[in-house]
N, C-alpha and C. Protein backbone atom coordinates (compact mmCIF):
# COMPACT_ATOMS: atom_id res chain seq x y z
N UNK A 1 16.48 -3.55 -4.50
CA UNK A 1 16.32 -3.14 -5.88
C UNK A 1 14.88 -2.70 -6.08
N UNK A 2 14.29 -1.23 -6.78
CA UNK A 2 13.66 -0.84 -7.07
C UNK A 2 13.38 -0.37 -8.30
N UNK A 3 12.36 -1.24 -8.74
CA UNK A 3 11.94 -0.74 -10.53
C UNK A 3 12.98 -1.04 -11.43
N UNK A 4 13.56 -2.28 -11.04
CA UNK A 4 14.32 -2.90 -12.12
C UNK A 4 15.78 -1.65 -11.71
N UNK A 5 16.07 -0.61 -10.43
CA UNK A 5 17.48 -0.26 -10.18
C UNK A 5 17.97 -0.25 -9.34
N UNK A 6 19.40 -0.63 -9.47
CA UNK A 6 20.31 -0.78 -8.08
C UNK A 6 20.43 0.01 -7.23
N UNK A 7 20.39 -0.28 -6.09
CA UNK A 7 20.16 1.16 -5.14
C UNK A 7 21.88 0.88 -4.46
N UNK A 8 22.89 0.22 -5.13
CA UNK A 8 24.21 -0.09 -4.71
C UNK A 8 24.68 1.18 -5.22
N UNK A 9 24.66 2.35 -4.80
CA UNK A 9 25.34 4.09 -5.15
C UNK A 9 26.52 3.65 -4.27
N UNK A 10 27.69 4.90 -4.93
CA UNK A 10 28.75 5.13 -3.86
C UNK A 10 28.47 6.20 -2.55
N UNK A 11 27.30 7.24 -3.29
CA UNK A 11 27.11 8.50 -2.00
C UNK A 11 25.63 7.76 -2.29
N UNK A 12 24.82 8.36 -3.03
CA UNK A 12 23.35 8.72 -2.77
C UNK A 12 22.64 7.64 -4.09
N UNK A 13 23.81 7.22 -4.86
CA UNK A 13 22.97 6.67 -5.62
C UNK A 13 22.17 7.36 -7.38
N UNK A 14 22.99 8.56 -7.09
CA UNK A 14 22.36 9.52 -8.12
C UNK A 14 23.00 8.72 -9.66
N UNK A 15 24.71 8.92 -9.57
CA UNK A 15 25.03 8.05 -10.70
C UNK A 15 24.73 6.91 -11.69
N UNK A 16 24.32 5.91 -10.39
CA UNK A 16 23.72 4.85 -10.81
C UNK A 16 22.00 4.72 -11.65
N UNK A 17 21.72 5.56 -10.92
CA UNK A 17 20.66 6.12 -11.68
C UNK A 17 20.12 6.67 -12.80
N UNK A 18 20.83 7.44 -12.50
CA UNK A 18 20.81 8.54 -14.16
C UNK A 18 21.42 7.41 -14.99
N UNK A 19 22.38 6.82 -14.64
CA UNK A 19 23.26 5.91 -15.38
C UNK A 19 22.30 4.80 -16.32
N UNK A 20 21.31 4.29 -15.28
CA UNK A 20 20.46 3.41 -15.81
C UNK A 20 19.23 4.16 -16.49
N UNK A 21 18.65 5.39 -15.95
CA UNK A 21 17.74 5.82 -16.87
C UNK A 21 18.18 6.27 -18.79
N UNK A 22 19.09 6.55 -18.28
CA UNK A 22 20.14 6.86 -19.97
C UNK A 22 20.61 5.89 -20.60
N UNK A 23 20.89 4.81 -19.78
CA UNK A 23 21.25 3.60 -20.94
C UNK A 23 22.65 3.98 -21.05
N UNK A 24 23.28 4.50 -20.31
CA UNK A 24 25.17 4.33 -19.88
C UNK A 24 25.66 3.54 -18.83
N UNK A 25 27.06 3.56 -19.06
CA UNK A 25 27.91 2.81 -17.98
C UNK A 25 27.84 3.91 -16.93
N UNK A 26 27.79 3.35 -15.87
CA UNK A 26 27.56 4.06 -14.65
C UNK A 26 29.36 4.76 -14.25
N UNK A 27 30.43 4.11 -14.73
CA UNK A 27 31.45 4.65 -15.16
C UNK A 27 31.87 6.08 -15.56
N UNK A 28 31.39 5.60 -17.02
CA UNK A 28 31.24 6.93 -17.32
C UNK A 28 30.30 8.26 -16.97
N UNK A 29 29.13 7.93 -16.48
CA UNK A 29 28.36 9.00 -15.51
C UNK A 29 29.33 9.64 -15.01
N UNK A 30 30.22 8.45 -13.58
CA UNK A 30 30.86 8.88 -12.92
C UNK A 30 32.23 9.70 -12.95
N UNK A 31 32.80 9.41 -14.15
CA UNK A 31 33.89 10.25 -14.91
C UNK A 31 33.23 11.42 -15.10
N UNK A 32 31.85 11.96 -15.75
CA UNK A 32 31.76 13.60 -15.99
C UNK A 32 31.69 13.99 -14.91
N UNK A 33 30.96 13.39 -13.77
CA UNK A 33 30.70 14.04 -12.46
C UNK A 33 32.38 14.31 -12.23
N UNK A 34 33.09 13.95 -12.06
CA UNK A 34 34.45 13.52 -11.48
C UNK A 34 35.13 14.93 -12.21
N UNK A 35 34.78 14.99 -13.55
CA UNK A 35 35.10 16.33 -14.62
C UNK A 35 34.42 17.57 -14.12
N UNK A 36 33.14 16.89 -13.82
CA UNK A 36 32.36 18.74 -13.32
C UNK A 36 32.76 18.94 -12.31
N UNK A 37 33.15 18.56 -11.14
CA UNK A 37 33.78 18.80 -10.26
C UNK A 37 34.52 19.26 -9.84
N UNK A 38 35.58 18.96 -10.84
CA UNK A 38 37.31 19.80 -10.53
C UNK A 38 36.85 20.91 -11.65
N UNK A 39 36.06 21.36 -12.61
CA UNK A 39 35.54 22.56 -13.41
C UNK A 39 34.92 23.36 -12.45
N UNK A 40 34.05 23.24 -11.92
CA UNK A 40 33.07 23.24 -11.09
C UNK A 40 32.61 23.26 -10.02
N UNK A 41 33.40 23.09 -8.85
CA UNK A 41 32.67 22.39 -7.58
C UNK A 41 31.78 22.67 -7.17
N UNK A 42 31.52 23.89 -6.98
CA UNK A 42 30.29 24.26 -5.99
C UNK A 42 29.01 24.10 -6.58
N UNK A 43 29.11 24.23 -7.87
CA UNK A 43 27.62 24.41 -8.45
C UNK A 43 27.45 22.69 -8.97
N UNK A 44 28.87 21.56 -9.09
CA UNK A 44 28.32 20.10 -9.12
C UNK A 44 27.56 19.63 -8.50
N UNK A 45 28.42 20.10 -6.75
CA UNK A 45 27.98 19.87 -5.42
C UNK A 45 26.32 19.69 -5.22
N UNK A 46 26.10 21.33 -5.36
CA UNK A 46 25.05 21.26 -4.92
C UNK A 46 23.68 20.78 -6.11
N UNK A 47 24.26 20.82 -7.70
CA UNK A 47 23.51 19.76 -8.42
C UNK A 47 22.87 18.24 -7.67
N UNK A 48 24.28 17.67 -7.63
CA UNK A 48 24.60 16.15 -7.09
C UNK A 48 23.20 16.41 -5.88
N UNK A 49 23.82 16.98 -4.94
CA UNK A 49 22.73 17.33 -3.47
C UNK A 49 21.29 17.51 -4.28
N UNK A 50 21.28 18.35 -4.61
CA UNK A 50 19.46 18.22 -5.48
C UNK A 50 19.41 17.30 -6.41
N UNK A 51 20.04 16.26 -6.75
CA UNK A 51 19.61 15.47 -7.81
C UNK A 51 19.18 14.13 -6.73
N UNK A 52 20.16 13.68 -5.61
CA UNK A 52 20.07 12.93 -4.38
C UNK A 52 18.63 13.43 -3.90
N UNK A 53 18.09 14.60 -3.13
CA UNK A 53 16.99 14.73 -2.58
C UNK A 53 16.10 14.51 -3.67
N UNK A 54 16.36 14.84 -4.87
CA UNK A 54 14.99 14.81 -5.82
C UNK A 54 14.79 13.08 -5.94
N UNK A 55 15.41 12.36 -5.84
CA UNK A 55 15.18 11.15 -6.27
C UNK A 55 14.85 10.27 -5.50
N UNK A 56 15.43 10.82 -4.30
CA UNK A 56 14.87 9.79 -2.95
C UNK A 56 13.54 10.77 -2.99
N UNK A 57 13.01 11.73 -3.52
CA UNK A 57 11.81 12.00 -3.29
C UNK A 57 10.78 11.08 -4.03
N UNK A 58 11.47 11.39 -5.18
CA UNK A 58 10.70 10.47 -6.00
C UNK A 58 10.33 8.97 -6.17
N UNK A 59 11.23 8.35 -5.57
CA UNK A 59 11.38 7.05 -5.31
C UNK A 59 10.11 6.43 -4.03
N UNK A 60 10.13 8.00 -3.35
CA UNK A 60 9.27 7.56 -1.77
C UNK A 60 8.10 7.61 -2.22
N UNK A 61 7.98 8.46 -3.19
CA UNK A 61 6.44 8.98 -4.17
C UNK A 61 5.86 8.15 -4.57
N UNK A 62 6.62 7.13 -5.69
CA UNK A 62 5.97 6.30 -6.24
C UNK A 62 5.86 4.52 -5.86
N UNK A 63 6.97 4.89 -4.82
CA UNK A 63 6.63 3.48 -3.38
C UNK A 63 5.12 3.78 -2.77
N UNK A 64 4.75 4.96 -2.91
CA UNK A 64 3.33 5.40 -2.08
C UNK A 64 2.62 5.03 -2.58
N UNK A 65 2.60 5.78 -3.72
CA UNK A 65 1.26 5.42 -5.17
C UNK A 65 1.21 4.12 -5.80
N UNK A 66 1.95 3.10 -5.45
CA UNK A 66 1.98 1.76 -5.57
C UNK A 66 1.45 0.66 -4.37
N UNK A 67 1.70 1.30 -3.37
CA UNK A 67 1.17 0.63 -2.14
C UNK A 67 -0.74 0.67 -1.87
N UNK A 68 -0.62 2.19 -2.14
CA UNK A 68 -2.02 2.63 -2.67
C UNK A 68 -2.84 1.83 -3.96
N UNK A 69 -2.22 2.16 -4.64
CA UNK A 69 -2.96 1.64 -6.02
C UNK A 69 -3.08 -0.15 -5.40
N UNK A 70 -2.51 -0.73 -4.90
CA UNK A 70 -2.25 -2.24 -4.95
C UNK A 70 -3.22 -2.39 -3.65
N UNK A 71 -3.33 -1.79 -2.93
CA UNK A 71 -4.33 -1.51 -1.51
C UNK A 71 -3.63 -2.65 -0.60
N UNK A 72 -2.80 -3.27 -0.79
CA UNK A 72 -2.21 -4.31 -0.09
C UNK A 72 -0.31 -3.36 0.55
N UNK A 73 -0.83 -3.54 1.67
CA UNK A 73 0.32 -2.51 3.00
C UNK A 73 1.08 -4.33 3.95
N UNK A 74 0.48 -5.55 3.12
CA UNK A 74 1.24 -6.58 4.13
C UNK A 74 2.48 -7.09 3.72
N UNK A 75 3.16 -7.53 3.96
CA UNK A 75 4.61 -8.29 3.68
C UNK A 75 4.71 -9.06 2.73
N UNK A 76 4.75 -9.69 1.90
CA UNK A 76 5.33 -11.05 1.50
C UNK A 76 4.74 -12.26 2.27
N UNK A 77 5.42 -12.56 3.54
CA UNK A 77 5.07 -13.85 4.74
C UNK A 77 3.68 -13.83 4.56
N UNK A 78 3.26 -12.12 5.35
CA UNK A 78 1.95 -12.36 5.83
C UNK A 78 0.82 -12.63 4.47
N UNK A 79 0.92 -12.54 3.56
CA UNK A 79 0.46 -12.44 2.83
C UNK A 79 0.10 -13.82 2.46
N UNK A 80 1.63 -14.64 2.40
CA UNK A 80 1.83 -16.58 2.13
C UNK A 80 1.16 -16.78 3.08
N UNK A 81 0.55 -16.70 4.68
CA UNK A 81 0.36 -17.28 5.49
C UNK A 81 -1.39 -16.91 5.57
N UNK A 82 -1.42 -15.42 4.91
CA UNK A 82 -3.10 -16.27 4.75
C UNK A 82 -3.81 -16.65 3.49
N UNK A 83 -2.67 -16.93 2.64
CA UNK A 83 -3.11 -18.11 1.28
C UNK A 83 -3.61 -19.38 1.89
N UNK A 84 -2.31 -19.28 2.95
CA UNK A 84 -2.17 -20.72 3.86
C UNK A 84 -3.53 -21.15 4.40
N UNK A 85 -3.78 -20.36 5.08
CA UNK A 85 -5.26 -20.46 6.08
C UNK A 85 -6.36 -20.29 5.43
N UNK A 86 -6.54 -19.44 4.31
CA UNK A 86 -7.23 -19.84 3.59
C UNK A 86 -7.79 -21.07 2.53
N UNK A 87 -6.13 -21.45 2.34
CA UNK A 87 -6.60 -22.88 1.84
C UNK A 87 -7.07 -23.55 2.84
N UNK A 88 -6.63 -23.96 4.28
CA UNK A 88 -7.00 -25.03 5.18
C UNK A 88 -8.42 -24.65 5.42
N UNK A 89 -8.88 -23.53 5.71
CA UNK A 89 -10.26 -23.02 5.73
C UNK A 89 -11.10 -23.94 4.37
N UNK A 90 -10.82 -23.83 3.34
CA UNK A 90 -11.81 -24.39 2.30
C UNK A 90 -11.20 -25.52 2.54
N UNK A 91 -10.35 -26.47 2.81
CA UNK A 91 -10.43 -27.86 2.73
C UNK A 91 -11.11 -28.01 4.15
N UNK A 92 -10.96 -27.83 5.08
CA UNK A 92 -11.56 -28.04 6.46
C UNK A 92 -13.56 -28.06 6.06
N UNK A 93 -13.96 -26.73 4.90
CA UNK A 93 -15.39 -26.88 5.01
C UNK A 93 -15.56 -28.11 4.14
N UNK A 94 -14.53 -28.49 3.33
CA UNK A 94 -15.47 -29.47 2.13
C UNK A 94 -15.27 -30.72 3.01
N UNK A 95 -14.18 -30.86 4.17
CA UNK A 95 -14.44 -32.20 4.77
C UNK A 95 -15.07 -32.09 5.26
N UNK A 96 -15.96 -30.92 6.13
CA UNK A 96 -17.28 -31.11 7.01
C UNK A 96 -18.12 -31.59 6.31
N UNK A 97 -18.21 -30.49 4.56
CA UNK A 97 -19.41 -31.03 3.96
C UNK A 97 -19.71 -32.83 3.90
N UNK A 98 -18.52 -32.93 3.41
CA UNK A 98 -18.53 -34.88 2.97
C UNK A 98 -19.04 -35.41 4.15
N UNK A 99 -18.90 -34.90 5.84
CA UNK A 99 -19.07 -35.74 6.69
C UNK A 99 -20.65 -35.33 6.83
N UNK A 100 -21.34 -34.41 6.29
CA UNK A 100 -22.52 -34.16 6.55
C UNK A 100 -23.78 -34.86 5.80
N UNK A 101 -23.38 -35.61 4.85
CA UNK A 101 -23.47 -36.58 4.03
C UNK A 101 -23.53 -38.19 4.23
N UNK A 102 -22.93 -38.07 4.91
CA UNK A 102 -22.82 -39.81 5.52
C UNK A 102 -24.09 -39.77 6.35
């Protein structure tokens, strides 16, 4: 799931989409498509096809400009694991400190 949408499409995902940017049942999306189609085919077709490439474009776009903007390219794990080491790092110096003290 990306940006709060389901990426669960039947082809590409376009329905679901538009579906959620409009604030409809993804249903009914899929009923006009289903209408432009048998009106229509060739010029649905190749709508549907450019609406699919435009969105996986867009989607890759602003996965970029988020990775960027956030400057952080690590996982999740790796990320928990050097909270991790970083905490043991500052408890490890403050027990040296205390022992430097005695």
């Amino acid at each position: 799931m990306a940006n709060g949408i389901s990426n669960e499409g039947m082809l590409a995902g376009v329905c679901s989409r538009l579906a959620a940017r409009l604030g409809w049942n993804v249903w009914a999306i899929r009923a006009v498509l289903l209408i432009l189609l048998v009106a229509e085919p060739l010029w649905t077709a190749l709508g549907y096809a450019l609406a699919a490439f435009l969105i996986s474009a867009l989607e890759r776009r602003s996965t970029r400009a988020a990775d960027a903007n956030s400057g952080n390219l690590e996982s999740p794990e790796l990320a928990s694991r050097k909270q991790r080491i970083a905490d043991l790092e500052q408890r490890f110096r403050k027990w040296e400190q205390g022992r430097d003290k005695e």
